[in-house]
C-alpha atoms as a PDB file:
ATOM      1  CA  UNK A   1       0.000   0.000   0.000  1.00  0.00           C
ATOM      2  CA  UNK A   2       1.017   3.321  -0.710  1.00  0.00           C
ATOM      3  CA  UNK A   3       1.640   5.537   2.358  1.00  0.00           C
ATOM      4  CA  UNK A   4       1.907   9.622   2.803  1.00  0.00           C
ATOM      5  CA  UNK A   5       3.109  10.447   6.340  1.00  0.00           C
ATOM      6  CA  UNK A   6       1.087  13.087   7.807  1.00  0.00           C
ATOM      7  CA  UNK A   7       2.358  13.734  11.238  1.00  0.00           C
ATOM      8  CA  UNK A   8       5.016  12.410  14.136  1.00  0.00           C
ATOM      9  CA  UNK A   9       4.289  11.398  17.402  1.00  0.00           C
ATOM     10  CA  UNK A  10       6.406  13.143  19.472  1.00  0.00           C
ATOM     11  CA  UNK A  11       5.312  12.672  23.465  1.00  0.00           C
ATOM     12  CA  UNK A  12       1.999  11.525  25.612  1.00  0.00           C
ATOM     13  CA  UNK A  13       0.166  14.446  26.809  1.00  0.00           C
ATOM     14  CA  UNK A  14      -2.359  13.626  29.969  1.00  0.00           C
ATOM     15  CA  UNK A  15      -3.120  10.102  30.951  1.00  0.00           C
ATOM     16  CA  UNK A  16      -5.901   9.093  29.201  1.00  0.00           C
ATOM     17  CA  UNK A  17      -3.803   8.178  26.308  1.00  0.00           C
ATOM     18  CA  UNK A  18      -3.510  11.097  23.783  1.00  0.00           C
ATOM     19  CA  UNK A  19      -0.516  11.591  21.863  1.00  0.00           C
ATOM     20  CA  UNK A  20       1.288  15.377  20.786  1.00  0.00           C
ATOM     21  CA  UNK A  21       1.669  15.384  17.265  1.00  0.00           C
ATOM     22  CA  UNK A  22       3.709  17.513  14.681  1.00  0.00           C
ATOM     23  CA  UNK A  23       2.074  17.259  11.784  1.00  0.00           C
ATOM     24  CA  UNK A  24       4.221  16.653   8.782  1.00  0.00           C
ATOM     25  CA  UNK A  25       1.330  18.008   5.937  1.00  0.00           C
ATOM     26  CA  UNK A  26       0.442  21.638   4.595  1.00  0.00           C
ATOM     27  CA  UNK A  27      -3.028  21.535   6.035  1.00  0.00           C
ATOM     28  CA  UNK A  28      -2.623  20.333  10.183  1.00  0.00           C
ATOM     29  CA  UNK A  29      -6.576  20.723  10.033  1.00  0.00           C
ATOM     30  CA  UNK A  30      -7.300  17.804   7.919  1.00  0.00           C
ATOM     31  CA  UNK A  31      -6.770  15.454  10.576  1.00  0.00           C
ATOM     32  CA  UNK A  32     -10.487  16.488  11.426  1.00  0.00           C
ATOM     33  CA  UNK A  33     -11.793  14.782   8.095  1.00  0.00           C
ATOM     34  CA  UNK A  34      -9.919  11.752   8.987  1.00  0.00           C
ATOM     35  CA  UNK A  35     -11.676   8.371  10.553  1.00  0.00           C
ATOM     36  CA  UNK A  36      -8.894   6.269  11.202  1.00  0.00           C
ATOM     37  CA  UNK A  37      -4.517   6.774  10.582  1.00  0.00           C
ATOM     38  CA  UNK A  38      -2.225   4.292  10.163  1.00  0.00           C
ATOM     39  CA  UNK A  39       1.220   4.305  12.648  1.00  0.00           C
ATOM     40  CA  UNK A  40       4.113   2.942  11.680  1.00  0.00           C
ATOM     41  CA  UNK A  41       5.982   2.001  15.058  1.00  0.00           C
ATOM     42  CA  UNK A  42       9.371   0.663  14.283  1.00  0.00           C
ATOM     43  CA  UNK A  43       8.406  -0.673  10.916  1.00  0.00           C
ATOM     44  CA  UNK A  44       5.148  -2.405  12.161  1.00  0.00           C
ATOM     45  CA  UNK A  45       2.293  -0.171  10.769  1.00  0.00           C
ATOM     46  CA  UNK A  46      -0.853  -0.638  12.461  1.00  0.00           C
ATOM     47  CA  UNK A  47      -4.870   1.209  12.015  1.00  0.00           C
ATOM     48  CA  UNK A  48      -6.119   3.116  14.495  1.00  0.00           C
ATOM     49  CA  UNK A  49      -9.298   5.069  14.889  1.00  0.00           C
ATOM     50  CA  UNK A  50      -9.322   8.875  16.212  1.00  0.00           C
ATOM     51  CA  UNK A  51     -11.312   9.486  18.991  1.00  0.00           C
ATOM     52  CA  UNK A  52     -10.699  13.300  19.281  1.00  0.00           C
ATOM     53  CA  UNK A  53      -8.474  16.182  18.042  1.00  0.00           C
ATOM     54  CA  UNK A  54      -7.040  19.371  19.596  1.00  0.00           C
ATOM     55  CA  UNK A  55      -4.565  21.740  18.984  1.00  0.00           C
ATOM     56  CA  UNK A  56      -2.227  23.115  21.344  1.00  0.00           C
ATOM     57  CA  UNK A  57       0.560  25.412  19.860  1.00  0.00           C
ATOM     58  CA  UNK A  58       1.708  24.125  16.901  1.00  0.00           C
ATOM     59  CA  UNK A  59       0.884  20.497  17.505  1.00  0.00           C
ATOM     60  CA  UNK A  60      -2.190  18.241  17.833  1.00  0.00           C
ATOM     61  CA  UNK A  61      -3.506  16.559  20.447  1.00  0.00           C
ATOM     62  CA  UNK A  62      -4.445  13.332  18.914  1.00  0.00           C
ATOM     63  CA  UNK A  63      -6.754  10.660  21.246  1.00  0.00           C
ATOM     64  CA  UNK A  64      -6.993   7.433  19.764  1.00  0.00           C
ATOM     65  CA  UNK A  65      -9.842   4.808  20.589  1.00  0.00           C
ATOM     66  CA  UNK A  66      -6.959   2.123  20.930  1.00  0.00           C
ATOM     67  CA  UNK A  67      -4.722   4.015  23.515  1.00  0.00           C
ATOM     68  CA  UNK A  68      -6.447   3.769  26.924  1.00  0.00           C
ATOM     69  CA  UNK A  69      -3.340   5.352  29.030  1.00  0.00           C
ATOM     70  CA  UNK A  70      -0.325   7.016  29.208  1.00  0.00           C
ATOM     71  CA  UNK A  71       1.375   3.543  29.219  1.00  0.00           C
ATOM     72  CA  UNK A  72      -0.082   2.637  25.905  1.00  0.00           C
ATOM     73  CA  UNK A  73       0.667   5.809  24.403  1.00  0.00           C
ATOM     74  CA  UNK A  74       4.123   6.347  25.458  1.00  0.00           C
ATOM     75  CA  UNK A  75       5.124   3.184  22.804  1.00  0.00           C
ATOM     76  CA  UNK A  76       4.286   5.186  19.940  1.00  0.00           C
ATOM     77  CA  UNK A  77       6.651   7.750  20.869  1.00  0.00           C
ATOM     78  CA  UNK A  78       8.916   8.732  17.465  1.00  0.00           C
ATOM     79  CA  UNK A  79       6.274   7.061  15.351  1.00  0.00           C
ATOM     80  CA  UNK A  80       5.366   7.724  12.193  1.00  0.00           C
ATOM     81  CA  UNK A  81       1.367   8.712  11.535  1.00  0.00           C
ATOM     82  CA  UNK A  82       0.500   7.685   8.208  1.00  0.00           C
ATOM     83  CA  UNK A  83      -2.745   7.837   5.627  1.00  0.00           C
ATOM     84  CA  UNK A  84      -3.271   5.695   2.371  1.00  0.00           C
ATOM     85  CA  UNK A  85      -3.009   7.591  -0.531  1.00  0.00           C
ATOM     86  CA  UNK A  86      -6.705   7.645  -1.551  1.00  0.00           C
ATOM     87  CA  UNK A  87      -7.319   9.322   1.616  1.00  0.00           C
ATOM     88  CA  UNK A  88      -4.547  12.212   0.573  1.00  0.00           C
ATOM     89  CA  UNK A  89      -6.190  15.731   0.264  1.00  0.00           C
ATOM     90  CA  UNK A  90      -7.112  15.913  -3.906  1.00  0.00           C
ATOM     91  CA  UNK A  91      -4.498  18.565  -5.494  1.00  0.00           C
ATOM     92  CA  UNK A  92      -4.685  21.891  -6.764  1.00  0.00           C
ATOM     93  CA  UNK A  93      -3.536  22.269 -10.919  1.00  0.00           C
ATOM     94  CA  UNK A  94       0.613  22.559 -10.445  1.00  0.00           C
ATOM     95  CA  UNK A  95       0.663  20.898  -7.034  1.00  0.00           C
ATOM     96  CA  UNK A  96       2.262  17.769  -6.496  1.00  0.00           C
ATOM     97  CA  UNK A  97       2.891  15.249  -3.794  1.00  0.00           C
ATOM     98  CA  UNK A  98       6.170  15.752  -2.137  1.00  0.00           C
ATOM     99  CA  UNK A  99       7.115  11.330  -2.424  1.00  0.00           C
ATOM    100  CA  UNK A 100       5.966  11.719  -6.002  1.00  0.00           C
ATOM    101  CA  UNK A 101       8.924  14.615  -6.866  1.00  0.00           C
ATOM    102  CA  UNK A 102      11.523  12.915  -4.980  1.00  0.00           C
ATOM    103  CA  UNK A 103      13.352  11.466  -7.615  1.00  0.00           C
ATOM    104  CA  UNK A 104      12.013  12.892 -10.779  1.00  0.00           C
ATOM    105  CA  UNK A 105      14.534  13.400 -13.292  1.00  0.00           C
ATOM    106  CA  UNK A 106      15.304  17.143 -14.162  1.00  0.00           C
ATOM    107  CA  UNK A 107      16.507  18.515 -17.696  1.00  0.00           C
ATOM    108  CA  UNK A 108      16.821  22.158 -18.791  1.00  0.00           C
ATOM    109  CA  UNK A 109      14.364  23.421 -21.643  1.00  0.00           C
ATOM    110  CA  UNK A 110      17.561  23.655 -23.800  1.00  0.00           C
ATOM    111  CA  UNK A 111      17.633  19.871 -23.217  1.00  0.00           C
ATOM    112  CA  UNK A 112      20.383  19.395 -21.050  1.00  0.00           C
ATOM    113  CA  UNK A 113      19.948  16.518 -18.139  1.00  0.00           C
ATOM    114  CA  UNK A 114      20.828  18.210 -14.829  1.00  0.00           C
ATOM    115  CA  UNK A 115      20.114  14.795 -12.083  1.00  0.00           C
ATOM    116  CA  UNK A 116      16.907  13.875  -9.662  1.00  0.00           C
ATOM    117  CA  UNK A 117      15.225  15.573  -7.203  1.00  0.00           C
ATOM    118  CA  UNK A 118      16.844  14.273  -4.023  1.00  0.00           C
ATOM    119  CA  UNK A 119      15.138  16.666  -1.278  1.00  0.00           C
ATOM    120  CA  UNK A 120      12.407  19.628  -1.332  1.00  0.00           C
ATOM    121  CA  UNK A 121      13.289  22.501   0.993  1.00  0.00           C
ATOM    122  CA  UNK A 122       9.927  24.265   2.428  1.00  0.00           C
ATOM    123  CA  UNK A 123      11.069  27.876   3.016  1.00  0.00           C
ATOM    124  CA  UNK A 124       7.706  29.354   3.729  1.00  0.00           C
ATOM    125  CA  UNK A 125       7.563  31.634   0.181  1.00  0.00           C
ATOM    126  CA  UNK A 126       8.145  28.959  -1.947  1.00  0.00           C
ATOM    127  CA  UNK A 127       9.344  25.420  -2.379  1.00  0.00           C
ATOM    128  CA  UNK A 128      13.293  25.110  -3.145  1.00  0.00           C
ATOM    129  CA  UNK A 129      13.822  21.476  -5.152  1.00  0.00           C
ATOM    130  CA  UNK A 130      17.221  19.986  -4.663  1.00  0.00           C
ATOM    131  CA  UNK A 131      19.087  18.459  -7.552  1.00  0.00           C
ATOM    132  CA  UNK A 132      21.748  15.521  -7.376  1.00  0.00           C
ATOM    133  CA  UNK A 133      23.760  15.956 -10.586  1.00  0.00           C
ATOM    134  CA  UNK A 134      25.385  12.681 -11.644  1.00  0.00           C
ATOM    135  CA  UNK A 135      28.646  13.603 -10.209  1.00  0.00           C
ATOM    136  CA  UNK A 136      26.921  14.030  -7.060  1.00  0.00           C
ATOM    137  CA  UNK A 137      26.729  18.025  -6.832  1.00  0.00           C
ATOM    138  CA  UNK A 138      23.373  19.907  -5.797  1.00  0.00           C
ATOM    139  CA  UNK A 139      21.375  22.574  -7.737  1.00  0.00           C
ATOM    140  CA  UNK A 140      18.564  24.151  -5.888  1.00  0.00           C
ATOM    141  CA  UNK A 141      16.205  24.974  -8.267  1.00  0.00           C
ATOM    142  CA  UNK A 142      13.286  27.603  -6.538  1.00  0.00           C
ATOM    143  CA  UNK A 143       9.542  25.680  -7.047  1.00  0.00           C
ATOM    144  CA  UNK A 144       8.080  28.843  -9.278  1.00  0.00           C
ATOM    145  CA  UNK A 145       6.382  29.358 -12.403  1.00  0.00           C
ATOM    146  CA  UNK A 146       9.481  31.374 -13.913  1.00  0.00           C
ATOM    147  CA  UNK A 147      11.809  27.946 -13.272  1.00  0.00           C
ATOM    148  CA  UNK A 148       9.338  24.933 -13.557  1.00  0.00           C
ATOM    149  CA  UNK A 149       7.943  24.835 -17.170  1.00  0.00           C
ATOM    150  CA  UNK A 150       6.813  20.984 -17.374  1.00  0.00           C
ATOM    151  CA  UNK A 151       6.053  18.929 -14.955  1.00  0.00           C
ATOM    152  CA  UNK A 152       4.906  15.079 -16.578  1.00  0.00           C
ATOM    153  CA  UNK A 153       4.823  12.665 -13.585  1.00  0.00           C
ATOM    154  CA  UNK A 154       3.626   9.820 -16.075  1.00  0.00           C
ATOM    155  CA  UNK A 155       7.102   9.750 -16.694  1.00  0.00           C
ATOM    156  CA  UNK A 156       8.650  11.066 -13.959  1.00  0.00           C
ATOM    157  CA  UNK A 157      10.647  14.048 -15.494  1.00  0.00           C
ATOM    158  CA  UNK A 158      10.611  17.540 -15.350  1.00  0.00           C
ATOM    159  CA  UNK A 159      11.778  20.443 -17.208  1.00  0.00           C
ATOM    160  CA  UNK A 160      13.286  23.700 -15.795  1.00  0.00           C
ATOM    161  CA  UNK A 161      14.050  26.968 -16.752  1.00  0.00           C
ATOM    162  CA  UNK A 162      17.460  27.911 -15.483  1.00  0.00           C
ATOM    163  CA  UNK A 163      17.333  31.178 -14.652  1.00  0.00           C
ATOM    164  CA  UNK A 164      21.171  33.608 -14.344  1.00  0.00           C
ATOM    165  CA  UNK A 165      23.797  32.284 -11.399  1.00  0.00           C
ATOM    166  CA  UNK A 166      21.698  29.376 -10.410  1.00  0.00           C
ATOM    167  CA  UNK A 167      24.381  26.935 -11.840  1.00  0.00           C
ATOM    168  CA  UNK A 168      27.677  27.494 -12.259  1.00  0.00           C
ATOM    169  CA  UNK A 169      28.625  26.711 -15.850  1.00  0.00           C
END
């Protein structure tokens, strides 16, 4: 199955068995629309069903019909919360799943392959993809309309407008 991870569990909170959670996805609120997660605790993913959601800071306070106490809760600590992809919010036009990029290959309009997207830096204006050349170099190429002209995830590649001093030449 097909995974998107969409928050960590990073410490108990009370003792009735809710978890804090840093959510790891652009919109914390859509926990609300969700039934049931899947956690992956030490590589051993298992459903559970939400009970109750709250928000304290910038985390969530996540109950979960399965955790009873702080005992039970404290053994997901550092795991992974995790949705299957038909449950992933739908997309805007020119918005893409972060797993789906990683790993695209990358040319230049003037045809030239540059690598794969290794990593996606989220800077708050806009998204900054990172580029593995070959040789094992990085280009950070800044996730706008004026660099990305052609996205085709059918087959995984993408093609870039390169604008002055991004790469040295």
């Amino acid at each position: 199955m097909d995974y998107f991870n969409i928050g960590k569990i990073v410490n108990t909170h009370g003792i009735r068995g809710e978890v804090k959670v840093i959510p790891l996805t652009d919109e914390p609120k859509r926990f609300e629309l969700l039934e049931y997660v899947y956690i992956d605790n030490n590589r051993k993913i298992e459903k559970y069903t939400i009970d109750g959601i709250k928000y304290f800071k910038n985390m969530i306070i996540i109950k979960f019909e399965e955790l009873k106490d702080m005992t039970s809760a404290e053994k997901l600590k550092q795991s992974i919360i995790k949705i299957p992809r038909e449950l992933a919010l739908p997309l805007e036009d020119d918005e893409y799943y972060v797993q789906d990029l990683i790993g695209i290959d990358v040319s230049t309009d003037a045809g030239k392959n540059l690598g794969t997207i290794k990593d996606i830096i989220f800077t708050g204006s806009n998204d900054v993809y990172v580029i593995e050349t070959d040789d094992k170099k990085e280009i950070l190429i800044p996730a706008i309309k004026q660099c990305i002209k052609q996205v085709d995830m059918n087959n995984k590649t993408m093609v870039v407008s390169l604008l002055e001093g991004l790469i040295d030449e």
